[in-house]
Protein backbone atom coordinates (compact mmCIF):
# COMPACT_ATOMS: atom_id res chain seq x y z
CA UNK A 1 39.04 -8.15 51.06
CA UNK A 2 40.39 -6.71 47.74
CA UNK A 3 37.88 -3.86 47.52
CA UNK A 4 38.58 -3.17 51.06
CA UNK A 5 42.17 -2.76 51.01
CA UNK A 6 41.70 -0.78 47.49
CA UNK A 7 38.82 1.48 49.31
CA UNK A 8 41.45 1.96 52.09
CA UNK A 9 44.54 2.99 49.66
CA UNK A 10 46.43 -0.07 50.35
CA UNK A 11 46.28 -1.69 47.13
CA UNK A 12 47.62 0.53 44.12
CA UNK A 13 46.14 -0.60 40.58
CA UNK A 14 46.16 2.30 38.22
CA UNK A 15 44.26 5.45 37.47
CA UNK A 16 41.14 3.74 36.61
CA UNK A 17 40.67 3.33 40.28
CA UNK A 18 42.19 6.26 41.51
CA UNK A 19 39.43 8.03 42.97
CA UNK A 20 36.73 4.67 44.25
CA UNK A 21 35.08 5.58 46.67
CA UNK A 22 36.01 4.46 50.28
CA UNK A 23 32.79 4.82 52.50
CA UNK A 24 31.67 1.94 54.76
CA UNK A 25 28.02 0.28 54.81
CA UNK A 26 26.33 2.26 57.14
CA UNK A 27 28.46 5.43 57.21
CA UNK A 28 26.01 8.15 55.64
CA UNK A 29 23.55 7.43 58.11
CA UNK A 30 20.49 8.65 56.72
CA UNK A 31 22.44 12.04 55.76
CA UNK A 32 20.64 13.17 52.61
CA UNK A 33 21.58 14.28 48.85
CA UNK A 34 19.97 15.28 45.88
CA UNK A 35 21.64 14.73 42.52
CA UNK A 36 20.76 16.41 39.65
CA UNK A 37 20.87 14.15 36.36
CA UNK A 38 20.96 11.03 35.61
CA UNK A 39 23.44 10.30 33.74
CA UNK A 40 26.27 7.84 34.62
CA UNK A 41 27.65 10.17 37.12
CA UNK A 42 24.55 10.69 39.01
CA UNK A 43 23.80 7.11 38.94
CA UNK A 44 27.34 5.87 39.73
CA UNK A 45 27.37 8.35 42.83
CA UNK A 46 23.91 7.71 44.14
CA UNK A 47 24.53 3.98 44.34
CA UNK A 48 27.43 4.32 46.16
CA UNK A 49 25.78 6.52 48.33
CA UNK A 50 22.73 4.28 48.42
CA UNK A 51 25.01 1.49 49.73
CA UNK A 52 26.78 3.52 52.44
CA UNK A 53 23.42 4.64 53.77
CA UNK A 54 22.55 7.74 52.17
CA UNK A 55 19.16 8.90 51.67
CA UNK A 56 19.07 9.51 47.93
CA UNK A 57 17.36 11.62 45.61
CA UNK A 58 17.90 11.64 42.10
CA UNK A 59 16.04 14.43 39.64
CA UNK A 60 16.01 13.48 36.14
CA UNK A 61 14.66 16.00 33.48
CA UNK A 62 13.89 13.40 30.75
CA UNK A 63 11.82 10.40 30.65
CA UNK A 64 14.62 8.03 30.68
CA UNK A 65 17.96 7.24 32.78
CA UNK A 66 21.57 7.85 31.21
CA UNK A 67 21.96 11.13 29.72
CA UNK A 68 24.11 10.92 27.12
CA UNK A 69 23.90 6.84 27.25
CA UNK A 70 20.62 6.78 24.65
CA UNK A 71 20.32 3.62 22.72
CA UNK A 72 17.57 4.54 19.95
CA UNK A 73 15.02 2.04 19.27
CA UNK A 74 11.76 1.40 17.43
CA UNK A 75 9.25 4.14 18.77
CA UNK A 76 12.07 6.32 20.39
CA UNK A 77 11.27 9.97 20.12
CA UNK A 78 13.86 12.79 19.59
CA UNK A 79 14.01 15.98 20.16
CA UNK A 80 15.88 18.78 19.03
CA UNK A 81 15.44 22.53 19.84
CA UNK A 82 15.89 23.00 15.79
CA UNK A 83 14.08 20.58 14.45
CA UNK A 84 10.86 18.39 14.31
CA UNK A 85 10.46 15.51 16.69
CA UNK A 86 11.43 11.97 15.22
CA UNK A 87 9.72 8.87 16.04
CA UNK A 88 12.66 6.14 15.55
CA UNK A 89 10.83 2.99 13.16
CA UNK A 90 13.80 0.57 13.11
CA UNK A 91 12.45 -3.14 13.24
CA UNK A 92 11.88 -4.54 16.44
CA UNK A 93 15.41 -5.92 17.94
CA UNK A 94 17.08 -3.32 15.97
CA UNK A 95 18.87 -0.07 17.66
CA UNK A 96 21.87 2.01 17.57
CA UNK A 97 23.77 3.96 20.43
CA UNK A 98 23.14 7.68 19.59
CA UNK A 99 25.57 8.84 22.29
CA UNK A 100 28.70 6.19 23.98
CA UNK A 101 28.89 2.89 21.65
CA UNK A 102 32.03 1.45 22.93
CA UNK A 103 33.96 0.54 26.19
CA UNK A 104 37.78 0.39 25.93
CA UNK A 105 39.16 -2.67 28.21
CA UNK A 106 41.07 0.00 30.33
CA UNK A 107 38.30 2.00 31.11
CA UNK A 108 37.23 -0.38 34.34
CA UNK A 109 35.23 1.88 36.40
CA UNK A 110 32.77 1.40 33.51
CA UNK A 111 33.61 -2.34 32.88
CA UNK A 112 33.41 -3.08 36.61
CA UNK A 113 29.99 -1.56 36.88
CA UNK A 114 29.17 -3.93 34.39
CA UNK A 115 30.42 -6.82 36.27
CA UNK A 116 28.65 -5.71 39.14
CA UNK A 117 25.84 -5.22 37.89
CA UNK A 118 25.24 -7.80 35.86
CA UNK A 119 25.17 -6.48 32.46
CA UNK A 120 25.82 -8.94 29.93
CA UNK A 121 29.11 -8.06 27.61
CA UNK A 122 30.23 -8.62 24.17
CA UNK A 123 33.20 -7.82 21.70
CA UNK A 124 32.68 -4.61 19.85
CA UNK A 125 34.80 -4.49 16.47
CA UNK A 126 36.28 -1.20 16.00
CA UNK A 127 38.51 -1.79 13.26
CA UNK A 128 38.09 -3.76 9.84
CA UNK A 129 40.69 -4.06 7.56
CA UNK A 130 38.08 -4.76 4.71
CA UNK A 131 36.54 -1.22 5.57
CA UNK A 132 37.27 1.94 3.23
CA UNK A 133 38.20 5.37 2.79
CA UNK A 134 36.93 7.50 0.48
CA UNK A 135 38.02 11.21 -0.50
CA UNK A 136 37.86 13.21 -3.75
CA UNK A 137 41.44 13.99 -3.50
CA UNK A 138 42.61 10.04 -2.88
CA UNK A 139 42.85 7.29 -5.43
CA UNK A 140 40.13 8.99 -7.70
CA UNK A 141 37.85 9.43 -5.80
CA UNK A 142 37.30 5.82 -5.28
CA UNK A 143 37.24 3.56 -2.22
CA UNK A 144 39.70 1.91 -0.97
CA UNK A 145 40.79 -1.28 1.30
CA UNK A 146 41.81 -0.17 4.72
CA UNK A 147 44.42 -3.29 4.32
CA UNK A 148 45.24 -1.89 0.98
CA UNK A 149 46.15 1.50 2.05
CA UNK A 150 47.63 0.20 5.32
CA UNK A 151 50.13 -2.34 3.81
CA UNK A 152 51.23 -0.71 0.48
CA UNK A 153 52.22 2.48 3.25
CA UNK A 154 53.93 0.10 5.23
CA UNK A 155 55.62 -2.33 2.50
CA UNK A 156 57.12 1.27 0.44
CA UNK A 157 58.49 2.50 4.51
CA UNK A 158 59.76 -0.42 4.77
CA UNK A 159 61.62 -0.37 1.35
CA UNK A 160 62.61 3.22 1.99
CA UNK A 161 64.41 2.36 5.59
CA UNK A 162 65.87 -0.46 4.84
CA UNK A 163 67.54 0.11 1.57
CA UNK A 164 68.57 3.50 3.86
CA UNK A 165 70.13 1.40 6.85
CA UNK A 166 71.71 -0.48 4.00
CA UNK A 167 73.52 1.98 2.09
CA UNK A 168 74.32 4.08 4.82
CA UNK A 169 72.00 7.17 4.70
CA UNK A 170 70.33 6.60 7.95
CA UNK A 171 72.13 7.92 11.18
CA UNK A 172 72.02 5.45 13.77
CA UNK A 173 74.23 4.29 16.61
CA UNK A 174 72.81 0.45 15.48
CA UNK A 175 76.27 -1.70 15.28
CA UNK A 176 76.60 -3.37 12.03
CA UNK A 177 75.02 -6.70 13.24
CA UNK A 178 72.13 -4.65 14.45
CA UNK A 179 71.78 -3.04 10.92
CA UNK A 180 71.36 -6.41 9.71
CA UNK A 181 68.95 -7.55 11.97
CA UNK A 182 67.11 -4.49 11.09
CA UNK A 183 66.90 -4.71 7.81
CA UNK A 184 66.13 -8.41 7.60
CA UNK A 185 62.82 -7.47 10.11
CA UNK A 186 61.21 -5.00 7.81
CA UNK A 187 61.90 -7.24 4.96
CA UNK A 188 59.27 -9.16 6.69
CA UNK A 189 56.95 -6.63 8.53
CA UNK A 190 56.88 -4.81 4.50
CA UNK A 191 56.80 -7.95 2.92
CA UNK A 192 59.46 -6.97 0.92
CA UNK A 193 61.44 -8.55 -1.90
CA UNK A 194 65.00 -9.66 -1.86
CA UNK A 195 66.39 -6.21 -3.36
CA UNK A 196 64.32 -4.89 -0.53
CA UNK A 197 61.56 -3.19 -3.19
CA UNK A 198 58.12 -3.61 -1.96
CA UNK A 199 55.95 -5.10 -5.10
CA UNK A 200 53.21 -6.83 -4.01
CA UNK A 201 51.82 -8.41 -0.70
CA UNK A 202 48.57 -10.57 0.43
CA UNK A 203 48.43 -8.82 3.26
CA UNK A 204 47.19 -5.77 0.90
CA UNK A 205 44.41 -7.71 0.07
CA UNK A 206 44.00 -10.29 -3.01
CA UNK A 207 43.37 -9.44 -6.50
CA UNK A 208 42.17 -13.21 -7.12
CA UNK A 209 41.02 -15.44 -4.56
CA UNK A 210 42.58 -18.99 -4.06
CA UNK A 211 40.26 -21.69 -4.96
CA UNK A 212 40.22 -25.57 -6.13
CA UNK A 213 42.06 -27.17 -9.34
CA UNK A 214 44.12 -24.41 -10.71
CA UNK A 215 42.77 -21.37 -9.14
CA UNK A 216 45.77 -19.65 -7.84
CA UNK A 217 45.49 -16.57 -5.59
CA UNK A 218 47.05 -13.88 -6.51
CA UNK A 219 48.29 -10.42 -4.35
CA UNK A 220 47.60 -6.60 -5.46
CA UNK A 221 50.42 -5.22 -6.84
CA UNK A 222 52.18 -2.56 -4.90
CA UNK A 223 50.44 1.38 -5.52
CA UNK A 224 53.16 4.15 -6.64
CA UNK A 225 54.13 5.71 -3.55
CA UNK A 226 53.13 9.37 -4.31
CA UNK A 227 49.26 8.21 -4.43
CA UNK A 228 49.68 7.40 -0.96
CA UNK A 229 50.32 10.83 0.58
CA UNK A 230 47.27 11.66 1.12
CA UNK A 231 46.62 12.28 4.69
CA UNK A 232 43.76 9.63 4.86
CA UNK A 233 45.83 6.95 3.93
CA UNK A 234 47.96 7.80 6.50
CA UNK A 235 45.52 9.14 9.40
CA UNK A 236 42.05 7.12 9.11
CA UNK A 237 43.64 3.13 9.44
CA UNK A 238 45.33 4.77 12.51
CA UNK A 239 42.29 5.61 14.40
CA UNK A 240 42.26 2.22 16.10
CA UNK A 241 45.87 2.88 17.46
CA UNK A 242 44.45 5.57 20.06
CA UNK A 243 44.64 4.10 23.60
CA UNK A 244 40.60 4.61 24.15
CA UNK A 245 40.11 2.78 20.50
CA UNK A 246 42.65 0.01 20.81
CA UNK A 247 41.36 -3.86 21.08
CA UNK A 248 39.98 -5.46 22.65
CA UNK A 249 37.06 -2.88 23.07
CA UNK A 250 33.27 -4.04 24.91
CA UNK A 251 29.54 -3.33 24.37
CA UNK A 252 26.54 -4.43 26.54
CA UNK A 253 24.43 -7.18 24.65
CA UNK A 254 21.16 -5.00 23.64
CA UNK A 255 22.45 -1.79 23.73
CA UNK A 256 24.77 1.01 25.70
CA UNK A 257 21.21 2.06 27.90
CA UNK A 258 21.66 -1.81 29.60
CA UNK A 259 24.14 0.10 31.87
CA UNK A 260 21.97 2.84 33.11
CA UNK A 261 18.98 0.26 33.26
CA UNK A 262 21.09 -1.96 35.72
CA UNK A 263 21.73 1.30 38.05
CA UNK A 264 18.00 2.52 37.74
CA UNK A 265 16.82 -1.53 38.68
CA UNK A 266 18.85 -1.37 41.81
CA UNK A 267 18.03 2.04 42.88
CA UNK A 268 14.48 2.05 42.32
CA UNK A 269 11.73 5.10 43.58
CA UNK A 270 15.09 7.18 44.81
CA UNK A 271 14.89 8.08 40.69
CA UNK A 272 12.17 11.02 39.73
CA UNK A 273 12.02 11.10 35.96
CA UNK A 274 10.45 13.80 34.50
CA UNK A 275 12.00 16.37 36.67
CA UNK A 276 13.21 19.63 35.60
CA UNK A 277 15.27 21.52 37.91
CA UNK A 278 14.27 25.27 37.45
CA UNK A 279 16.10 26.71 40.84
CA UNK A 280 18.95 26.10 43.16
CA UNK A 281 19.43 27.81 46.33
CA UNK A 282 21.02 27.15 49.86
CA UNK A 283 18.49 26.22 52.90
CA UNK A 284 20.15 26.29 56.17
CA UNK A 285 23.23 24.32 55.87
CA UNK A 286 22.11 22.51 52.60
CA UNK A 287 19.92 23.36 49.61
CA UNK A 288 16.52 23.39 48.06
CA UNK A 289 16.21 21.94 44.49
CA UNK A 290 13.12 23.40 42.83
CA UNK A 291 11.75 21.55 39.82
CA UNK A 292 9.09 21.08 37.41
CA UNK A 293 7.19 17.80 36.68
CA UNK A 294 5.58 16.89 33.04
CA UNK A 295 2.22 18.33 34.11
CA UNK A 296 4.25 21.51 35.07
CA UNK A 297 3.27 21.58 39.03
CA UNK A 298 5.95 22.93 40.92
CA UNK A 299 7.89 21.16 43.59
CA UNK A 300 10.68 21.51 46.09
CA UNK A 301 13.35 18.84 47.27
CA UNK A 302 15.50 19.35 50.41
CA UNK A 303 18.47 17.84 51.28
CA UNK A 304 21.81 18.25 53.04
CA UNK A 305 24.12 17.80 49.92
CA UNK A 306 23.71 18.37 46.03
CA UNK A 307 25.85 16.77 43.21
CA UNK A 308 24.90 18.94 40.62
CA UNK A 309 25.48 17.15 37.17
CA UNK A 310 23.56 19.33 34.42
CA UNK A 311 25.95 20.06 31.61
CA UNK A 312 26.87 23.47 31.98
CA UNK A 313 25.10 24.62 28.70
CA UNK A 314 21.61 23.97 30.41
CA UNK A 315 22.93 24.79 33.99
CA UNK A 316 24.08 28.56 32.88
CA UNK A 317 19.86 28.78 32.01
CA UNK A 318 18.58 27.58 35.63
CA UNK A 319 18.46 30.14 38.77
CA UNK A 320 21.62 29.37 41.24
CA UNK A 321 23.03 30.78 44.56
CA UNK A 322 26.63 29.14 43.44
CA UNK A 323 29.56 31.15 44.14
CA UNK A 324 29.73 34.00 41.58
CA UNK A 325 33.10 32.30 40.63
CA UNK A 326 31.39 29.15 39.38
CA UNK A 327 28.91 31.03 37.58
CA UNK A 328 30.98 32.73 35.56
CA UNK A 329 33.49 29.33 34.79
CA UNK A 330 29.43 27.65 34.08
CA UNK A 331 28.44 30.56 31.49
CA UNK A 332 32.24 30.37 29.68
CA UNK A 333 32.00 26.90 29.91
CA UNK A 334 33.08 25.56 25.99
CA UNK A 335 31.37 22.07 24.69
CA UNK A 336 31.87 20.02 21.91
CA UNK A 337 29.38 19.01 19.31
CA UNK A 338 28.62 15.18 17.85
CA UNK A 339 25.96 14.01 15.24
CA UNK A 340 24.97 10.91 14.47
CA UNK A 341 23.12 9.74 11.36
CA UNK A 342 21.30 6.34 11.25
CA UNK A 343 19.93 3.89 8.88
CA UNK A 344 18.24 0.44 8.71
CA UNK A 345 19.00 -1.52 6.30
CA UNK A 346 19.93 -5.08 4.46
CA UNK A 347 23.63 -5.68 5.46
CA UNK A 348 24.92 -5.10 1.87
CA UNK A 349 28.39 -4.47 3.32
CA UNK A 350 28.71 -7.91 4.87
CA UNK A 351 27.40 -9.36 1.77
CA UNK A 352 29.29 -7.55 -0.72
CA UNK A 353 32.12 -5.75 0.81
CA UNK A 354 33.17 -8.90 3.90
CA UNK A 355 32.89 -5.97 5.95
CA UNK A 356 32.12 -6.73 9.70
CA UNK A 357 31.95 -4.23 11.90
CA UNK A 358 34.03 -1.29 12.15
CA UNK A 359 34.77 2.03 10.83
CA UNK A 360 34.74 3.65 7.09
CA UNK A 361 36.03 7.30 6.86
CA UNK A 362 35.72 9.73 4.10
CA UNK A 363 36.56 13.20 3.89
CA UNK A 364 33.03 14.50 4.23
CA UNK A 365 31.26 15.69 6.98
CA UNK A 366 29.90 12.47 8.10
CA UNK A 367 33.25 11.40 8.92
CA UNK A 368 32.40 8.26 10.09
CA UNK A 369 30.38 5.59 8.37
CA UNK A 370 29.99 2.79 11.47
CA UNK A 371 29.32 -1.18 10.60
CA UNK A 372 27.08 -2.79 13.05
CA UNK A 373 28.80 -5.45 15.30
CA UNK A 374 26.99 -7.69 16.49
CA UNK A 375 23.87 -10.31 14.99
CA UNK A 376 26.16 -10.84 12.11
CA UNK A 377 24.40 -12.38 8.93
CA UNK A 378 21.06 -11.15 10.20
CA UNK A 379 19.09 -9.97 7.20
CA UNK A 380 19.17 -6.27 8.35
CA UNK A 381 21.18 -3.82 10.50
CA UNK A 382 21.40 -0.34 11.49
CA UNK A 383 24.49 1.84 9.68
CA UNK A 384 25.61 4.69 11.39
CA UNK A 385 26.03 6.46 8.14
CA UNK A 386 27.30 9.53 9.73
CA UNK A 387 29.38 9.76 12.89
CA UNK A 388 31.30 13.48 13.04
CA UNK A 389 32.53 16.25 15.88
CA UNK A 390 33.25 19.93 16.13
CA UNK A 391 32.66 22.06 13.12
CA UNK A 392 31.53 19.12 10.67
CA UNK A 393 28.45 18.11 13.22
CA UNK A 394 28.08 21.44 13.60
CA UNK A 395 27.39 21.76 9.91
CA UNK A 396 25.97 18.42 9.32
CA UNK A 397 23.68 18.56 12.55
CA UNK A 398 22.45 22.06 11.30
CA UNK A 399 21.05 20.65 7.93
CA UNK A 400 17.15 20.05 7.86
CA UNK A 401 16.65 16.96 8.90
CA UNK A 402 15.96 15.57 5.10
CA UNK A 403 18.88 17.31 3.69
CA UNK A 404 21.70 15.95 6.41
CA UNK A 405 20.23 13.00 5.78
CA UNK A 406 20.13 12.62 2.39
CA UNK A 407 24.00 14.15 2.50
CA UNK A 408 24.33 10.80 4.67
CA UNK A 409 23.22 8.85 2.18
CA UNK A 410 25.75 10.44 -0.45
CA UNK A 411 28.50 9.14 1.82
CA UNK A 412 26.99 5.64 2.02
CA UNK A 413 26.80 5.95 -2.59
CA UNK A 414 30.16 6.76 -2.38
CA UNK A 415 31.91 4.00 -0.57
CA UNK A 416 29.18 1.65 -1.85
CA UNK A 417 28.57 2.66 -5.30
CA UNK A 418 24.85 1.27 -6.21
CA UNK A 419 23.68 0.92 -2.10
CA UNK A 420 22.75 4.06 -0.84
CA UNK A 421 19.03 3.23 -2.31
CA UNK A 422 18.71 0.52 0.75
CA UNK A 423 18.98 2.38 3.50
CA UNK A 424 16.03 3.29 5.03
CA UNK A 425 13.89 4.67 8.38
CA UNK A 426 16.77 7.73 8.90
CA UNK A 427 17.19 9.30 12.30
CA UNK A 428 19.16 11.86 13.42
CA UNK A 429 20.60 13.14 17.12
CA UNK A 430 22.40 16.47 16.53
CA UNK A 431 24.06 16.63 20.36
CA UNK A 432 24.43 20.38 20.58
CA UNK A 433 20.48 20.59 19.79
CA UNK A 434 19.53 17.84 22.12
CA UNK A 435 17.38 19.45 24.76
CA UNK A 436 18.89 19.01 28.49
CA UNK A 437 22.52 17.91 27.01
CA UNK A 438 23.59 21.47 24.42
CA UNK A 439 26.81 19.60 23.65
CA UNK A 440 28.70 16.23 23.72
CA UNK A 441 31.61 16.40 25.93
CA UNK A 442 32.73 19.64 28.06
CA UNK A 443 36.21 20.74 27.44
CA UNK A 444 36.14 22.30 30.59
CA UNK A 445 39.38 20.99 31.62
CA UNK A 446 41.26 22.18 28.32
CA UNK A 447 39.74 25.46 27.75
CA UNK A 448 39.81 26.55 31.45
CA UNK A 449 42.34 24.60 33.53
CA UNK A 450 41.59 27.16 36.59
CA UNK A 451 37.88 27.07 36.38
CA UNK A 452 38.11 23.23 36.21
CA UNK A 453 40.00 23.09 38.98
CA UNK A 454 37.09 25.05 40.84
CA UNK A 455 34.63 23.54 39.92
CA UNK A 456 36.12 19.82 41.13
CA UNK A 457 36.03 21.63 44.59
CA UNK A 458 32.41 22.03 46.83
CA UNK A 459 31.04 25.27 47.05
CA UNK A 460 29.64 24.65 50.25
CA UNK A 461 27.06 22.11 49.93
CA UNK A 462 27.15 22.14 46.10
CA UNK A 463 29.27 19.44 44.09
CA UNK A 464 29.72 19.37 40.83
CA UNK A 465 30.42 16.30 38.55
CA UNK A 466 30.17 14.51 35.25
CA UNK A 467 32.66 14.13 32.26
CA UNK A 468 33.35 17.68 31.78
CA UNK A 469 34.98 17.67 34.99
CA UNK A 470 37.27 15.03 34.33
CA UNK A 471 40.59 14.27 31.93
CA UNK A 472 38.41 11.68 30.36
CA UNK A 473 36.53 13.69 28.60
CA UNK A 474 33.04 12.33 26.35
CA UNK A 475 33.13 9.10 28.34
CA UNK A 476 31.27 7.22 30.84
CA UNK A 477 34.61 6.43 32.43
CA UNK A 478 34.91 10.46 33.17
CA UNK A 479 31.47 10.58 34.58
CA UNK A 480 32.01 7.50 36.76
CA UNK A 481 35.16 8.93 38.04
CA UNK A 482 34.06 12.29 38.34
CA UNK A 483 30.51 11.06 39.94
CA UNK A 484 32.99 9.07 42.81
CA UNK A 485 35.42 12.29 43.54
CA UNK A 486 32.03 13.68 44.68
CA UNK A 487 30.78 11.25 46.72
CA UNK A 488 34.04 11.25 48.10
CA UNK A 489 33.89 14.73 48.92
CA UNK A 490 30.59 14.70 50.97
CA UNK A 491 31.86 11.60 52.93
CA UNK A 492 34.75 14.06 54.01
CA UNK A 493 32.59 17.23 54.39
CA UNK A 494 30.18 14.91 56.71
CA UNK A 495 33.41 14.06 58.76
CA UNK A 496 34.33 17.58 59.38
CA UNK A 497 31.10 18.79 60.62
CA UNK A 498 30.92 15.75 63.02
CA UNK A 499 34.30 16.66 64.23
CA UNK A 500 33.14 20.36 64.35
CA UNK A 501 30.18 19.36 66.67
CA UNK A 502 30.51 19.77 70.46
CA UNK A 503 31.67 16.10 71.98
């Protein structure tokens, strides 16, 4: 009854939802589409149009279901259209997610897929406080605490407000009483001293542990302001503060690809892998797909819709009738750029460093240096030694494979001094060089407001969808919603012919 009334607009809950789609069991009637990827827009809009009684189609270039969704594994292949293929040889049970590796709790058209179909769920940890940052310009060059850097910032803010509120040199229309109240809260929240200077606090992290007998623990002392104005002290413990990065944040048990496994169980033969689409054109009312199989015969789907959701990199490359319009927003089109840099390797950070799961940042290219999160204690994991966007992947991604790699590893030496030697059985997905993707996320919306506003409308019997046409942007939650807008859309362009048909 709750789906119902939410399918029929009479239950508002939030933007996540905005767009569900609304068709009834039955209603497509053997009408057909085609969709072109299969990715979590093309799956999310087939099975709804599966379920309403659509005959469904879905042409898939690769050999594998969810696009960007890859979890690499032990004999995984990858391709670049730079570089050499590698043959992932991580231990069996072992994998990372080379594109999406979290789900934030608001993003429910994703979560709710999950609950649907059945995909088992687990807490992802996106934030450590016993993780580090690292830059050549910061504390020497040496890492530090995220807790460290995060609580001496806070406990000398704190001392610099409140001895402000109380001496007068803040403006504020607080009463007197307020002031008070004020100051007395960030004596706590900077765990400051009575003269309201910030010297030391646990919370910073312990320079002796407590222990038995008389083993007394004992706090950091407070760091001298001005070596905390470096912008990473400031910018990388505030990453988890982002709404998508915020707690509490999911992951499928096994990997990301569980999610476009559970679509591709459910919808079965109406999925041709191995399909590359090498012409579009309009037949009649609707449109002729022609593709390519592995062998390289040539072949020819029909249908009386298309949701077309090729990122627009590899799109601008294949023959189209589109409006000339949408062919000049697809060649413009701007995308972003992601690599990833894995390891295997004995969990020296849980070991050494108490450091389970999330993020390290340094000032490098890499960016990123992500903690596994989940089989905690297990002998070995798989570090993401190098997670980075825009011009650093660009630069990192562009390295021969052995030299980004071994610039990975440099990262990994300097936040673990004495590690980097463990890490073994490298791979490396440089997005904008990944065959049938040419890019991460499409900033269609951002760099050409008008020609995203296009290209959400049909061009006859053309749709177009996936996260580049939607404000959420590099995430299965855009793809989802953007995948429903056009299933929506063919449900309404199949109710205006019928009412355009003599009674």
């Amino acid at each position: 009854m709750y789906m119902a009334m939410r399918a029929m607009g009479l239950v508002d809950d939030g933007v996540a939802h905005a767009e569900t789609p609304s068709l009834r069991p039955g209603s497509g009637n053997g009408s057909s589409v085609v969709i072109l990827g299969a990715g979590l827009a093309g799956l999310s809009a087939a099975w709804e149009l599966k379920k309403a009684g659509y005959a469904v189609t879905v042409l898939e270039a690769r050999d594998r279901v969810g696009g960007r969704n890859w979890t690499v594994r032990r004999g995984s292949k990858i391709a670049h259209t730079d570089k050499p293929e590698q043959t992932c040889t991580f231990e069996d049970g072992q994998y990372f997610n080379a594109g999406p590796a979290r789900i934030p709790s608001h993003h429910q058209a994703t979560l709710g897929y999950c609950q649907e179909l059945g995909v088992e769920m687990e807490v992802l940890v996106n934030h450590s406080d016993s993780a580090l940052i690292q830059a050549d310009g910061f504390n020497g060059g040496k890492p530090m605490q995220m807790r460290q850097a995060i609580h001496n910032v806070r406990g000398h803010v704190a001392s610099l407000l409140a001895k402000g509120v109380r001496n007068g040199g803040v403006d504020t229309a607080l009463t007197a009483e307020d002031q008070a109240r004020l100051v007395e809260n960030l004596i706590g929240w900077g765990g400051l001293d009575a003269d309201l200077a910030f010297r030391h606090s646990e919370s910073s992290g312990l320079l002796v542990e407590p222990g038995a007998g008389d083993v007394v623990g004992k706090p950091r002392d407070a760091m001298v302001l001005a070596s905390l104005l470096h912008p990473m002290a400031w910018g990388a413990p505030t990453f988890h503060d982002i709404i998508d990065m915020q707690a509490t944040m999911l992951q499928p048990v096994g990997g990301m690809d569980r999610i476009p496994m559970a679509f591709a169980g459910k919808l079965g033969r109406a999925i041709t892998l191995n399909a590359q689409v090498t012409g579009l054109k309009r037949k009649g009312a609707g449109v002729e797909v022609a593709w390519m199989d592995r062998a390289g015969a040539t072949h020819a789907t029909t249908a009386d819709h298309c949701i077309c959701t090729i990122p627009f990199p590899v799109l601008a490359g294949i023959e189209n009738d589109f409006s000339s319009n949408r062919q000049a927003v697809i060649k413009n089109a701007v995308y972003g750029d992601s690599t990833k840099i894995a390891f295997q390797s004995p969990r020296f950070w849980e070991a050494r460093d108490q450091i389970y799961g999330g993020l390290s940042f340094t000032d490098r290219d890499t960016l990123m240096t992500w903690y596994p999160s989940g089989r905690f204690l297990h002998p070995t994991g798989v570090l993401v030694a190098g997670y980075s966007f825009a011009g650093p992947a660009t630069r990192l991604g562009s390295l021969p494979l052995a030299e980004g790699q071994a610039y990975a590893r440099e990262t990994v030496e300097r936040l673990h001094p004495g590690q980097s030697g463990k890490l073994t059985d490298g791979v490396t997905v440089h997005w904008g060089k990944v065959p049938f993707n040419l890019g991460i996320a499409g900033e269609v919306a951002q760099e050409d407001p008008a020609g995203y506003t296009l290209m959400n409308d049909p061009d006859g019997p053309y749709l177009f969808a996936g996260e580049h046409l939607s404000h959420v942007g590099a995430w299965q939650q855009g793809a989802i919603v953007s995948g429903w807008r056009a299933v929506n859309a063919i449900a309404a362009r199949r109710a205006s012919q019928s009412l355009a048909q003599p009674a």
